[in-house]
N, C-alpha and C. Protein backbone atom coordinates (compact mmCIF):
# COMPACT_ATOMS: atom_id res chain seq x y z
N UNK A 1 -0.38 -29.81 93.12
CA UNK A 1 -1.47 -29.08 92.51
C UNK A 1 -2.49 -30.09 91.98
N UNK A 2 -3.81 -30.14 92.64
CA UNK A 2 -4.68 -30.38 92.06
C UNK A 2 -4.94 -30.72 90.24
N UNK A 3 -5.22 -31.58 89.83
CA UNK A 3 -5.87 -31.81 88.32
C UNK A 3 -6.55 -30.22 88.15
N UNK A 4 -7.71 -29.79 88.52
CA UNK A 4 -8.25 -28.61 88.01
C UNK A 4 -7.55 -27.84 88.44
N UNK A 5 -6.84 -27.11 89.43
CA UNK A 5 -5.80 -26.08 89.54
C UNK A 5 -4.63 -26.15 88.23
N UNK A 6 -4.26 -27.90 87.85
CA UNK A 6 -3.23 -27.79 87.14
C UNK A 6 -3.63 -27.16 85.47
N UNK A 7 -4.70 -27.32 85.32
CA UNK A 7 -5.61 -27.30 83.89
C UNK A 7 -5.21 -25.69 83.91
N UNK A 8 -5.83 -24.76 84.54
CA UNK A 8 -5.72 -23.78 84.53
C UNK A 8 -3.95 -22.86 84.37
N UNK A 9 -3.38 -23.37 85.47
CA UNK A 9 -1.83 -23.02 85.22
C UNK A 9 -1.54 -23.14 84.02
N UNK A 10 -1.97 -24.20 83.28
CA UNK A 10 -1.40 -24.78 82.04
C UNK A 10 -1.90 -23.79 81.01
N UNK A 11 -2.94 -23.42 80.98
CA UNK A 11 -3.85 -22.32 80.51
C UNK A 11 -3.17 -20.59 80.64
N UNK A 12 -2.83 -20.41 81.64
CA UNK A 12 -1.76 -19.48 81.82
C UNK A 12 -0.98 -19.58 81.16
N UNK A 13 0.02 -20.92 81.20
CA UNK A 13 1.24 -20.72 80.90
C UNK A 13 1.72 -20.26 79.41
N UNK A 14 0.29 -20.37 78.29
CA UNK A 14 0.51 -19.82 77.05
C UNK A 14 0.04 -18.63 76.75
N UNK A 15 -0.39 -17.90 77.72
CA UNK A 15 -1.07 -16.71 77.39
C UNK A 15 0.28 -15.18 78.03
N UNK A 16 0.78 -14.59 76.48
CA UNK A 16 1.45 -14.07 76.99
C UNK A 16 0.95 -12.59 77.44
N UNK A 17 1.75 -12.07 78.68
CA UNK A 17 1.51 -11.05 78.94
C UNK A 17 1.37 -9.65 77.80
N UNK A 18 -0.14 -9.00 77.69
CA UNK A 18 0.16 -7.55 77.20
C UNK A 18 0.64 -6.55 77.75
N UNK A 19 0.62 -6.80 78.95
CA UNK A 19 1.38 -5.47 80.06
C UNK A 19 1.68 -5.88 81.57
N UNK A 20 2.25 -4.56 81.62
CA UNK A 20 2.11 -5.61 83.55
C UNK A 20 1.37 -5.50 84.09
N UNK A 21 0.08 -4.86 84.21
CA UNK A 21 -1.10 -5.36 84.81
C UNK A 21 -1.87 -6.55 84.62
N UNK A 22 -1.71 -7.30 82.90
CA UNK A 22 -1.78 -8.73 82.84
C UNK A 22 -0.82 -9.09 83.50
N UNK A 23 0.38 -9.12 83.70
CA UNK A 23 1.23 -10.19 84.06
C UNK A 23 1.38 -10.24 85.49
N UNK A 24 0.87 -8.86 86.36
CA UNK A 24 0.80 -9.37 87.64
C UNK A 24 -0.48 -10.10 87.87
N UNK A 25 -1.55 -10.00 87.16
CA UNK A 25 -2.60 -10.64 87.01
C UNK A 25 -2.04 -12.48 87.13
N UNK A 26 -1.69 -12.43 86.29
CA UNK A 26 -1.08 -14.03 86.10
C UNK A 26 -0.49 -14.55 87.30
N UNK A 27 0.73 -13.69 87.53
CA UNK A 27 1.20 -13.88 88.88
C UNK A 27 0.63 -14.19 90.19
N UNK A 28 -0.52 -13.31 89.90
CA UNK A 28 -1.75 -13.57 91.27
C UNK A 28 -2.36 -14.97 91.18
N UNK A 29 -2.95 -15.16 90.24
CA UNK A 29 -3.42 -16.09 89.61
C UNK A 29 -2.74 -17.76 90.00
N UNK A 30 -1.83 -17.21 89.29
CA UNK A 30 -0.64 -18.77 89.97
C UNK A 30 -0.12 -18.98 91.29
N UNK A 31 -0.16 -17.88 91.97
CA UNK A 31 -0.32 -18.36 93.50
C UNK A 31 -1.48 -18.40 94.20
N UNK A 32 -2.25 -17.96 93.52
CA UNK A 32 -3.71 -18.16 94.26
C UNK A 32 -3.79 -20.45 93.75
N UNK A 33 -3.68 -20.38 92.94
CA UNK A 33 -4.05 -21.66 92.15
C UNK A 33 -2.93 -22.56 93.11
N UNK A 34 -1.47 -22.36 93.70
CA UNK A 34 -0.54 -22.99 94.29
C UNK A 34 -0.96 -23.28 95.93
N UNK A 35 -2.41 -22.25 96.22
CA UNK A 35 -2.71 -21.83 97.81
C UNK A 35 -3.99 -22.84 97.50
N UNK A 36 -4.53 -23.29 96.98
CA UNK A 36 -5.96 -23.70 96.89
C UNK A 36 -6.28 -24.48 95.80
N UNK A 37 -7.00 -25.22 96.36
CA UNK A 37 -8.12 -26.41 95.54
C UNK A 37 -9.61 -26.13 94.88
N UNK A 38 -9.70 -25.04 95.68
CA UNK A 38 -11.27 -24.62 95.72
C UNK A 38 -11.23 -23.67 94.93
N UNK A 39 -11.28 -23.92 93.48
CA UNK A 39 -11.16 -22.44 92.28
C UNK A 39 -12.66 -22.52 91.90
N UNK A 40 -14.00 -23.02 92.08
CA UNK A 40 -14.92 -23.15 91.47
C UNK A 40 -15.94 -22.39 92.60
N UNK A 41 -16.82 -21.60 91.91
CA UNK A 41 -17.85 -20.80 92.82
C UNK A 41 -18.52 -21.75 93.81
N UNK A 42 -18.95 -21.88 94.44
CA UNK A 42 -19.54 -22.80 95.12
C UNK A 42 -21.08 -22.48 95.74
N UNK A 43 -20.90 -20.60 95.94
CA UNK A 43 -22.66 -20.73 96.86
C UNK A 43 -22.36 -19.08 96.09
N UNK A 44 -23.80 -18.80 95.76
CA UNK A 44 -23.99 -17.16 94.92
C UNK A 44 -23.89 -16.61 95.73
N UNK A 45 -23.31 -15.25 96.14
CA UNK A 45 -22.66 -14.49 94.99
C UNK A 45 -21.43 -15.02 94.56
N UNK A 46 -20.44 -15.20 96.01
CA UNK A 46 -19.05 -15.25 95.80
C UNK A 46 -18.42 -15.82 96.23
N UNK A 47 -18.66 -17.42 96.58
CA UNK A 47 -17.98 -18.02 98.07
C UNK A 47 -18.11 -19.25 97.20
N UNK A 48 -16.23 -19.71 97.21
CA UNK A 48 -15.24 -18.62 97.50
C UNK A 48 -15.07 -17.44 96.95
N UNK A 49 -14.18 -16.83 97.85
CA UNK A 49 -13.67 -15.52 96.92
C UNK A 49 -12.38 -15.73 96.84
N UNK A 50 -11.80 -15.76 95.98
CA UNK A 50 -12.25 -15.59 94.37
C UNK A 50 -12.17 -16.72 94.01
N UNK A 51 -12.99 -17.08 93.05
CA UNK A 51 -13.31 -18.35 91.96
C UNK A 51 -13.01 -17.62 90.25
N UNK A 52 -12.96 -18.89 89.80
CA UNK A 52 -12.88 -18.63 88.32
C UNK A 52 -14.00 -18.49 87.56
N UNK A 53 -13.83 -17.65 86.36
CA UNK A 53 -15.06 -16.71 85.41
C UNK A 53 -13.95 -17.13 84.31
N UNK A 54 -14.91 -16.70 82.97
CA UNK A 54 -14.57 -17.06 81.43
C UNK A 54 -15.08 -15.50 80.92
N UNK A 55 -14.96 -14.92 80.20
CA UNK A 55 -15.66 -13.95 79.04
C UNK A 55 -15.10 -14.52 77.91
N UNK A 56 -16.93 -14.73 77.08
CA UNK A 56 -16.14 -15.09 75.71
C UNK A 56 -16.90 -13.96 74.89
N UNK A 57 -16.18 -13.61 74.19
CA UNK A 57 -16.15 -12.04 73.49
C UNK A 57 -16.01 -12.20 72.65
N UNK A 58 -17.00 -11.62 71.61
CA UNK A 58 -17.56 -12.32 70.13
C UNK A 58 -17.08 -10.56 69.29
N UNK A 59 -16.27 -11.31 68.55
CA UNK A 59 -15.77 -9.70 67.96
C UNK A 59 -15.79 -11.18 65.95
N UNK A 60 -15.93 -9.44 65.40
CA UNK A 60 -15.79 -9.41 64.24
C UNK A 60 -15.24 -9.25 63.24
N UNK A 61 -13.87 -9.87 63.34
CA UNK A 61 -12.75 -9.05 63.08
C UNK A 61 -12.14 -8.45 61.50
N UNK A 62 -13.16 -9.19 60.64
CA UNK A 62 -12.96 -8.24 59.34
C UNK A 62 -13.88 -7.03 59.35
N UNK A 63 -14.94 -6.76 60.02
CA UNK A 63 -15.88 -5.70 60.32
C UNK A 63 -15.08 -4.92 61.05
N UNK A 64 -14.53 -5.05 62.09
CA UNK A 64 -13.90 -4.58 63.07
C UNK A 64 -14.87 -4.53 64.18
N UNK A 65 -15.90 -5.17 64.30
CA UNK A 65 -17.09 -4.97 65.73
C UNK A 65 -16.87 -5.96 66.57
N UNK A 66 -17.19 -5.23 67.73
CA UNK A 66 -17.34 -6.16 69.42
C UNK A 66 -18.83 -6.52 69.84
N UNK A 67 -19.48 -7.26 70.08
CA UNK A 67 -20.47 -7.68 70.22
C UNK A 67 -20.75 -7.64 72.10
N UNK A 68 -21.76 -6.61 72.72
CA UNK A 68 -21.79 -6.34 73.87
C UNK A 68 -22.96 -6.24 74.16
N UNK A 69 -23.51 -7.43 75.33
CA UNK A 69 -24.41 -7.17 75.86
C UNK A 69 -24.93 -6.64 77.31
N UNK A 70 -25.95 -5.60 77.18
CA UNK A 70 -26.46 -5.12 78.86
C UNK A 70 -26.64 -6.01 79.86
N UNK A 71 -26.40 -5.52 80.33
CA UNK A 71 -25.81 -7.60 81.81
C UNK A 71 -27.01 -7.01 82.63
N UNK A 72 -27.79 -7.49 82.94
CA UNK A 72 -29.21 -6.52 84.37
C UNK A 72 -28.68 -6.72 85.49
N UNK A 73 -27.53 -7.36 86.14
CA UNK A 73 -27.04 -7.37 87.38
C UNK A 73 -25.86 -5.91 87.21
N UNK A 74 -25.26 -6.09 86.62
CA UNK A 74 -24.06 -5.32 86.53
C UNK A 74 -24.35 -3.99 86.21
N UNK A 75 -25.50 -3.56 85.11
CA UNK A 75 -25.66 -2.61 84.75
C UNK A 75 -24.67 -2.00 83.68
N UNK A 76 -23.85 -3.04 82.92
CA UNK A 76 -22.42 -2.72 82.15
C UNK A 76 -23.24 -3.35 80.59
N UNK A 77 -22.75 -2.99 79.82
CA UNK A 77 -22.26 -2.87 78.44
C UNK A 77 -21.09 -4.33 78.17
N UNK A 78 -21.09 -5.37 78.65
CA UNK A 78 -19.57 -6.54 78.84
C UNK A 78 -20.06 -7.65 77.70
N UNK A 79 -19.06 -8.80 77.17
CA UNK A 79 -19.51 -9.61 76.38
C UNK A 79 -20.03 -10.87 77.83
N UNK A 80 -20.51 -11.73 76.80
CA UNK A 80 -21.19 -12.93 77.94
C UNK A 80 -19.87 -13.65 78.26
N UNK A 81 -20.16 -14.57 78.99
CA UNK A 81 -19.63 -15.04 80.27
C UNK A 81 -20.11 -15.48 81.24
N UNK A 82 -19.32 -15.96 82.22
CA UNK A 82 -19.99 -16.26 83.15
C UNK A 82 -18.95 -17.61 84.34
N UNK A 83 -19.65 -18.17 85.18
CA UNK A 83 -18.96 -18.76 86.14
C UNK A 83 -18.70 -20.50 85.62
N UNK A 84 -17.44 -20.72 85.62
CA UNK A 84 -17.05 -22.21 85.58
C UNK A 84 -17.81 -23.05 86.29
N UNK A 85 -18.45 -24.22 86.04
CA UNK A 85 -18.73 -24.47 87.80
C UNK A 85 -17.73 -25.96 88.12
N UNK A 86 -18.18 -26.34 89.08
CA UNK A 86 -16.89 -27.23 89.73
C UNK A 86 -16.72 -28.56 88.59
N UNK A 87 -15.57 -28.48 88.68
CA UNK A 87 -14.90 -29.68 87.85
C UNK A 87 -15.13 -29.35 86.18
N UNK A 88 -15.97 -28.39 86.12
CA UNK A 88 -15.55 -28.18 84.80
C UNK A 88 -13.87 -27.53 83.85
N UNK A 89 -14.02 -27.61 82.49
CA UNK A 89 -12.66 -26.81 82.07
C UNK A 89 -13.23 -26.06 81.91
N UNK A 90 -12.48 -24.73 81.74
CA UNK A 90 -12.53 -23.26 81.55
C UNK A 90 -13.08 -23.06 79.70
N UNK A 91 -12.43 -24.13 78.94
CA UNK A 91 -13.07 -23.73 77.38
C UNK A 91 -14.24 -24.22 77.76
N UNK A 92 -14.51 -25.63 78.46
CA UNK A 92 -16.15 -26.11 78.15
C UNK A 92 -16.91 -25.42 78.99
N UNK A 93 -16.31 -24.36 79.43
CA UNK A 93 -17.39 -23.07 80.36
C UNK A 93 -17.72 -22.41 79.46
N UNK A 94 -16.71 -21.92 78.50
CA UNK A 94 -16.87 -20.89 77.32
C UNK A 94 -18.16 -21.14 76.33
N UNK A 95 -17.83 -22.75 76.43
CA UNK A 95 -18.69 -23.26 74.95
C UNK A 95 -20.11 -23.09 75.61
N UNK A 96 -20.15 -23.59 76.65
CA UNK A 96 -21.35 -23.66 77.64
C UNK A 96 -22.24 -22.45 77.40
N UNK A 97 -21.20 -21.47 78.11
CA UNK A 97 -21.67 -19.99 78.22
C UNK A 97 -22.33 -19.31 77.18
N UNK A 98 -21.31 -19.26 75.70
CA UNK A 98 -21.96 -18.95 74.67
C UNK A 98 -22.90 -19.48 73.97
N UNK A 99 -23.31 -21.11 74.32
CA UNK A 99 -24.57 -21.37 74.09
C UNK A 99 -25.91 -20.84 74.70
N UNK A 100 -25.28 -20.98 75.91
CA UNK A 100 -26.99 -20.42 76.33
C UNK A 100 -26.88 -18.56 76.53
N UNK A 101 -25.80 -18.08 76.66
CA UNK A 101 -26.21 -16.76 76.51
C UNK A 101 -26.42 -16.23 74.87
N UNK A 102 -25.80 -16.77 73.91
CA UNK A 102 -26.32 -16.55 72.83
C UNK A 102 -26.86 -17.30 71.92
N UNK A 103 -27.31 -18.33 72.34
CA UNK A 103 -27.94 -19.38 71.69
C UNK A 103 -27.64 -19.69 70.23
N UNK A 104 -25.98 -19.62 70.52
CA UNK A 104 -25.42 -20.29 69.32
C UNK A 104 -24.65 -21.51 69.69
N UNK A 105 -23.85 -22.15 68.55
CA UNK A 105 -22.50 -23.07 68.53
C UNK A 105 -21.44 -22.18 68.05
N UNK A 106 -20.97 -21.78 69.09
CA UNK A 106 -19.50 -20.58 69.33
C UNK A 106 -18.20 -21.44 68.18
N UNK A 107 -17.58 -20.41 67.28
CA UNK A 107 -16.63 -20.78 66.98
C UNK A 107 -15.38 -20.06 67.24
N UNK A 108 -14.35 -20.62 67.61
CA UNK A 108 -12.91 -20.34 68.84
C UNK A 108 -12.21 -20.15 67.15
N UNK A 109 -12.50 -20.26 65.63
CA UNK A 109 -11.49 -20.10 64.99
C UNK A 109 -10.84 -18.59 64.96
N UNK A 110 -11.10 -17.21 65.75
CA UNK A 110 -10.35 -16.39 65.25
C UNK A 110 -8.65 -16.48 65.94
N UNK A 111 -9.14 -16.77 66.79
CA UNK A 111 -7.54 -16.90 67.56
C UNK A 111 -7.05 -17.88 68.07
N UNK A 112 -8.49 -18.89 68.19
CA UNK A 112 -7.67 -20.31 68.66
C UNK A 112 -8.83 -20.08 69.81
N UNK A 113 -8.47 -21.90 69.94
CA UNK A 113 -9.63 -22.23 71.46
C UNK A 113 -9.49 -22.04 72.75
N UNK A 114 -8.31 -21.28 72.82
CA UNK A 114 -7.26 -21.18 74.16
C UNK A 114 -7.92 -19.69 74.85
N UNK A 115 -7.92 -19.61 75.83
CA UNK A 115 -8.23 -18.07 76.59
C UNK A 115 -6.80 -17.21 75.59
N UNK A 116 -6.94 -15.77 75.71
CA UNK A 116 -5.73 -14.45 74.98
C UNK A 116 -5.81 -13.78 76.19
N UNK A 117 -5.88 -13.67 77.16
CA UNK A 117 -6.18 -12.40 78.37
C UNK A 117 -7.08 -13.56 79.88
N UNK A 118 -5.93 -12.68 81.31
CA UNK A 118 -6.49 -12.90 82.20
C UNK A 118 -6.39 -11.93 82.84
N UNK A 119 -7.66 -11.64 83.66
CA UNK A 119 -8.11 -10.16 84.65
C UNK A 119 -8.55 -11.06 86.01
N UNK A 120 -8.42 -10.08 87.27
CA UNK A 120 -8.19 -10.19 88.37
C UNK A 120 -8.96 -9.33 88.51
N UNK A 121 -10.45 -9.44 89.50
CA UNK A 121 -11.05 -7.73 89.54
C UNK A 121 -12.07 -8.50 90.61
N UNK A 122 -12.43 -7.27 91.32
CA UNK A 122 -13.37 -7.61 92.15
C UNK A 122 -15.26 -7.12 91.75
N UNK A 123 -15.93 -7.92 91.94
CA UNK A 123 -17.12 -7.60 91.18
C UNK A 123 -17.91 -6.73 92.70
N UNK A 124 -18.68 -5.79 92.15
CA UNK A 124 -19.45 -5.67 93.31
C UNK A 124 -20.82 -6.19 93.56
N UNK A 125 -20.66 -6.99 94.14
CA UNK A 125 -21.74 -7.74 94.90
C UNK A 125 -21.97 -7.77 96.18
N UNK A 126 -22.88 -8.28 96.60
CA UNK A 126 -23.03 -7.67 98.19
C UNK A 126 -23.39 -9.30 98.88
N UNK A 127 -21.77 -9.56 99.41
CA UNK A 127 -20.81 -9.26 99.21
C UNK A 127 -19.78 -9.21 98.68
N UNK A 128 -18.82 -8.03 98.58
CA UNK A 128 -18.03 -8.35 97.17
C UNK A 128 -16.88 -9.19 96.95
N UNK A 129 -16.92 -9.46 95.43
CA UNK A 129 -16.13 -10.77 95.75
C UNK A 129 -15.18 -10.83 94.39
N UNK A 130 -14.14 -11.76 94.36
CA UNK A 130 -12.91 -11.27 93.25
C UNK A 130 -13.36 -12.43 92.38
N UNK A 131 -13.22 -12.34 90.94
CA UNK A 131 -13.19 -13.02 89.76
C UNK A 131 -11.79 -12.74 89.22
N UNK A 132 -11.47 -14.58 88.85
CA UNK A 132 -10.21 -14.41 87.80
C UNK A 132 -11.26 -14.90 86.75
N UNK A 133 -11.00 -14.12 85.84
CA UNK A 133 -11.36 -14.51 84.46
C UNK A 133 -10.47 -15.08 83.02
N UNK A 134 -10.84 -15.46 82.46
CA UNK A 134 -9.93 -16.13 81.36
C UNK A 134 -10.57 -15.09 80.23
N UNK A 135 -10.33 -14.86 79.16
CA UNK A 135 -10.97 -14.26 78.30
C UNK A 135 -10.63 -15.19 76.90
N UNK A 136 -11.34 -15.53 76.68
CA UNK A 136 -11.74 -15.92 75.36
C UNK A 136 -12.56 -15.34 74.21
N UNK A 137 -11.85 -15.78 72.72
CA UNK A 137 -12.51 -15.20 71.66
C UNK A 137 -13.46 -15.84 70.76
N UNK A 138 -14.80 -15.56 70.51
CA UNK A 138 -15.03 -16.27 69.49
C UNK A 138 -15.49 -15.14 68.40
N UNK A 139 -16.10 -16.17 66.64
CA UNK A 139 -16.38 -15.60 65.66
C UNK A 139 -18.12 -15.08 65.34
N UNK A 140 -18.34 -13.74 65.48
CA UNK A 140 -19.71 -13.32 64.93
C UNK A 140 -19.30 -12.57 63.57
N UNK A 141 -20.81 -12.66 63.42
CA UNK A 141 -21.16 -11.32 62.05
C UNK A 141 -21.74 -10.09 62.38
N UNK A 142 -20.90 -9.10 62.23
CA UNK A 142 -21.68 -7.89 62.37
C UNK A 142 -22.56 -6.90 61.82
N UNK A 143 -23.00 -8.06 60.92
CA UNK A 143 -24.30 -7.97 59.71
C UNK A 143 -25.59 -8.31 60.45
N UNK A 144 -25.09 -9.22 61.61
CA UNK A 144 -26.24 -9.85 62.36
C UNK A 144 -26.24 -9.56 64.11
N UNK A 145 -27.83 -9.74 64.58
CA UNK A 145 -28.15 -9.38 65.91
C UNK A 145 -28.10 -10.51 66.49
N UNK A 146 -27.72 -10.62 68.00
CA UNK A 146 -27.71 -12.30 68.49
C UNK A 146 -28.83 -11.96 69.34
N UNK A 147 -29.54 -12.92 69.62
CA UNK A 147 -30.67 -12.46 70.89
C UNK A 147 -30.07 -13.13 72.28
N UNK A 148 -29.47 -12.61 72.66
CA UNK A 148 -29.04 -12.47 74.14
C UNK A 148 -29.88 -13.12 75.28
N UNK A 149 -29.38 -14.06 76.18
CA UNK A 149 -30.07 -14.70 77.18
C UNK A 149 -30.90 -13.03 77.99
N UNK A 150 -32.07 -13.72 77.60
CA UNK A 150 -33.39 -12.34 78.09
C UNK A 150 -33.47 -12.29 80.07
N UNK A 151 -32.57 -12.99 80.26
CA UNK A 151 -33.14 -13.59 81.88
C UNK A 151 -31.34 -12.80 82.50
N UNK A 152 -30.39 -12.46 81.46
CA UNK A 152 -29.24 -11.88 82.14
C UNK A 152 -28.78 -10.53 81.42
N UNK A 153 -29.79 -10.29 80.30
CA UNK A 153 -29.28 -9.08 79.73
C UNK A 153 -30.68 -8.51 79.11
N UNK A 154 -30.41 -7.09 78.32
CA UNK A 154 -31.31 -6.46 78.29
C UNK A 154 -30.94 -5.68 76.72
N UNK A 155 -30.97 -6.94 75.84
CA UNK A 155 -30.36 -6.84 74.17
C UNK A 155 -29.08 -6.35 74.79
N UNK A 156 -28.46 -6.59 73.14
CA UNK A 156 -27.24 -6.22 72.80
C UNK A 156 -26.66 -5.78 71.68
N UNK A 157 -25.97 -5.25 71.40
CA UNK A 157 -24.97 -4.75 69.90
C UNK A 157 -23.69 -4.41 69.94
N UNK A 158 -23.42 -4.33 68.19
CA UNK A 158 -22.00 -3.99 67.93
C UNK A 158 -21.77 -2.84 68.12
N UNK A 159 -20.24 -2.91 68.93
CA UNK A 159 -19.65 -1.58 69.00
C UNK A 159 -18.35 -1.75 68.38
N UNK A 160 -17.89 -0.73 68.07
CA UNK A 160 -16.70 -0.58 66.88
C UNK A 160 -15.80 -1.53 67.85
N UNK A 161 -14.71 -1.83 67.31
CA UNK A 161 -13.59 -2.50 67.90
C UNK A 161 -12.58 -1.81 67.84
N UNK A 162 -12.67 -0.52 69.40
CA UNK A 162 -12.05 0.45 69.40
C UNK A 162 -12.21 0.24 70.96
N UNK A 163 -10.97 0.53 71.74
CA UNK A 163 -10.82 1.02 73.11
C UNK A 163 -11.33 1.96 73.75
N UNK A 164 -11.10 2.83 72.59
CA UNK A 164 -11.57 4.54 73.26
C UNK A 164 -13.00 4.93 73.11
N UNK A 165 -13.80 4.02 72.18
CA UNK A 165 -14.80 3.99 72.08
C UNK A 165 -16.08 3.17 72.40
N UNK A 166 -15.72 3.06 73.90
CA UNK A 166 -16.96 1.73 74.51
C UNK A 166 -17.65 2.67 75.48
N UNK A 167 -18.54 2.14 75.71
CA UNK A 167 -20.17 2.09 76.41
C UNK A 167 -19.47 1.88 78.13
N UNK A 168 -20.13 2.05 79.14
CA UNK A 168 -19.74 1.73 80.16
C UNK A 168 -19.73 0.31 80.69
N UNK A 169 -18.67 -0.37 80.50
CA UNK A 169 -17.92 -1.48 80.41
C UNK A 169 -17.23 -1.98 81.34
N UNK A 170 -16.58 -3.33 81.22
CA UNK A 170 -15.85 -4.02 82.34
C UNK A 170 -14.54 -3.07 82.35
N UNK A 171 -13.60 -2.64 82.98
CA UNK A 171 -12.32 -1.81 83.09
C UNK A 171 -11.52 -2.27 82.04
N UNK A 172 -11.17 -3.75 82.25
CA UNK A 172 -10.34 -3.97 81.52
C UNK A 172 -10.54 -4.74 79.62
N UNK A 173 -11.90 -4.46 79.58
CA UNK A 173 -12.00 -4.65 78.17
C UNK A 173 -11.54 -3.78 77.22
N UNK A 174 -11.05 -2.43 77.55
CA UNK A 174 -9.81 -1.80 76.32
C UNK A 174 -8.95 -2.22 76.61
N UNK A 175 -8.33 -2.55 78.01
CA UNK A 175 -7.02 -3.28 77.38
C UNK A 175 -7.29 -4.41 76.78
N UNK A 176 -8.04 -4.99 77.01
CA UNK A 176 -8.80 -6.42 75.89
C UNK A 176 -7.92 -6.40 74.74
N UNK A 177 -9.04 -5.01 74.29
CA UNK A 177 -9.16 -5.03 72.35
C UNK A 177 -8.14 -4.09 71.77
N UNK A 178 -7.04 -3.94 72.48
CA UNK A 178 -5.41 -3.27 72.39
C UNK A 178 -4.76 -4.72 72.12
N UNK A 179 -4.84 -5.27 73.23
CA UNK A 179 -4.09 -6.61 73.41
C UNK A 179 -4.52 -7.70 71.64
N UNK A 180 -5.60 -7.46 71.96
CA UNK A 180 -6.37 -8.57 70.14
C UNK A 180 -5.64 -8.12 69.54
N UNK A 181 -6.19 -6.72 69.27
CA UNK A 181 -5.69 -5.75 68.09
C UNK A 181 -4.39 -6.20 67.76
N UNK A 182 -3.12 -6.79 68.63
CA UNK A 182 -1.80 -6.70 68.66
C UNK A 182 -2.06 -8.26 67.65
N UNK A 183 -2.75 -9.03 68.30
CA UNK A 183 -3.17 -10.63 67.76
C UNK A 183 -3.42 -10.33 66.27
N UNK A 184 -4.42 -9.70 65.96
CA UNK A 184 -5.26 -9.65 65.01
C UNK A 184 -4.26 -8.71 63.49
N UNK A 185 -3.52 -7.79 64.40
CA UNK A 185 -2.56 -7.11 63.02
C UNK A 185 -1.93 -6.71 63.49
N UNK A 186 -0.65 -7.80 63.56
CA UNK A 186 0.66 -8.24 64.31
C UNK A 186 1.34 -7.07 63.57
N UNK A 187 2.16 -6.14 63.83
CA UNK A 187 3.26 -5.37 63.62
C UNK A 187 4.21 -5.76 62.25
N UNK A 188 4.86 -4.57 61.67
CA UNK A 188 5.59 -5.30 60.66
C UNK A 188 7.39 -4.71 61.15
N UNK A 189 7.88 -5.62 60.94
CA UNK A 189 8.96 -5.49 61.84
C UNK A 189 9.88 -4.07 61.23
N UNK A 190 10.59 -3.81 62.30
CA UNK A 190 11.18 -2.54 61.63
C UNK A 190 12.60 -2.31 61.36
């Protein structure tokens, strides 16, 4: 395995499954990464298919808000993100990403600097093409508006940090904020 294939496995290997649709996710994931060298997008839209993606998802977690912006390609309600590109790591995509889509200095303290969630999904593009994504968390205020890269979205705001209650969204961002939720107010044993 490749150095950047191995980065990523390694990245997996602490992220535990919330269900089995994460964990066959993972599964895919690690044999896709065992079949190939070529995990980095290479020519727009999608080639290869599939390459690696980041979402870093700015939630608020004493407010309880998710921070979501209108994407103008997608037409979705999703947090920013976006494509690794070659030879980069997957966090310094994150840090990357959330600088220029929200023109901040992202902080990884709610859960740690590590991706919590990986999705497997195919985007539609023409032609369409599969994203593994890492999902990562960082810290906003939901006292405050971020101004959103104007060239990939179309504003943005808080929405409660509720599953059942999102905007038309990526699929698997309620299982997202089920999965946090579990992070964020761990169970008391019984």
């Amino acid at each position: 395995m490749r150095p950047a294939t191995a980065v990523v496995a390694e990245l997996l290997s602490q992220i535990a499954p919330y269900d089995e649709l994460e964990r066959h996710h993972i599964a895919t994931t690690l044999d896709w990464l065992h079949s190939t060298d070529d995990i980095f997008r290479r020519q727009r839209p999608g080639i290869p298919s599939p390459h690696l993606a980041v979402y870093v998802v700015m939630i608020d977690a004493e407010a309880r808000g998710v921070y979501l912006g209108c994407h103008r390609l997608a037409g979705l309600e999703i947090p920013t993100g976006g494509h690794v590109e070659p030879g980069e790591h997957p966090t310094a995509a994150a840090h990357r990403e959330a600088c220029e889509e929200l023109g901040i200095t992202p902080r990884f303290d709610v859960v740690g600097e590590e991706p919590v969630f990986v999705t497997v999904g195919t985007v539609a593009t023409t032609p369409p093409h599969i994203d593994v994504s890492l999902w990562y968390v960082i810290r906003g205020d939901r006292r405050r508006q971020y101004a959103l890269d104007p060239a990939e979205f179309n504003g943005g705001r808080w929405w409660d940090l509720d599953p059942y209650g999102l905007p038309d969204t990526d699929p698997h961002l309620p299982r997202f904020l089920r999965k946090l939720d579990t992070i964020l107010l761990p169970q008391e044993p019984q």
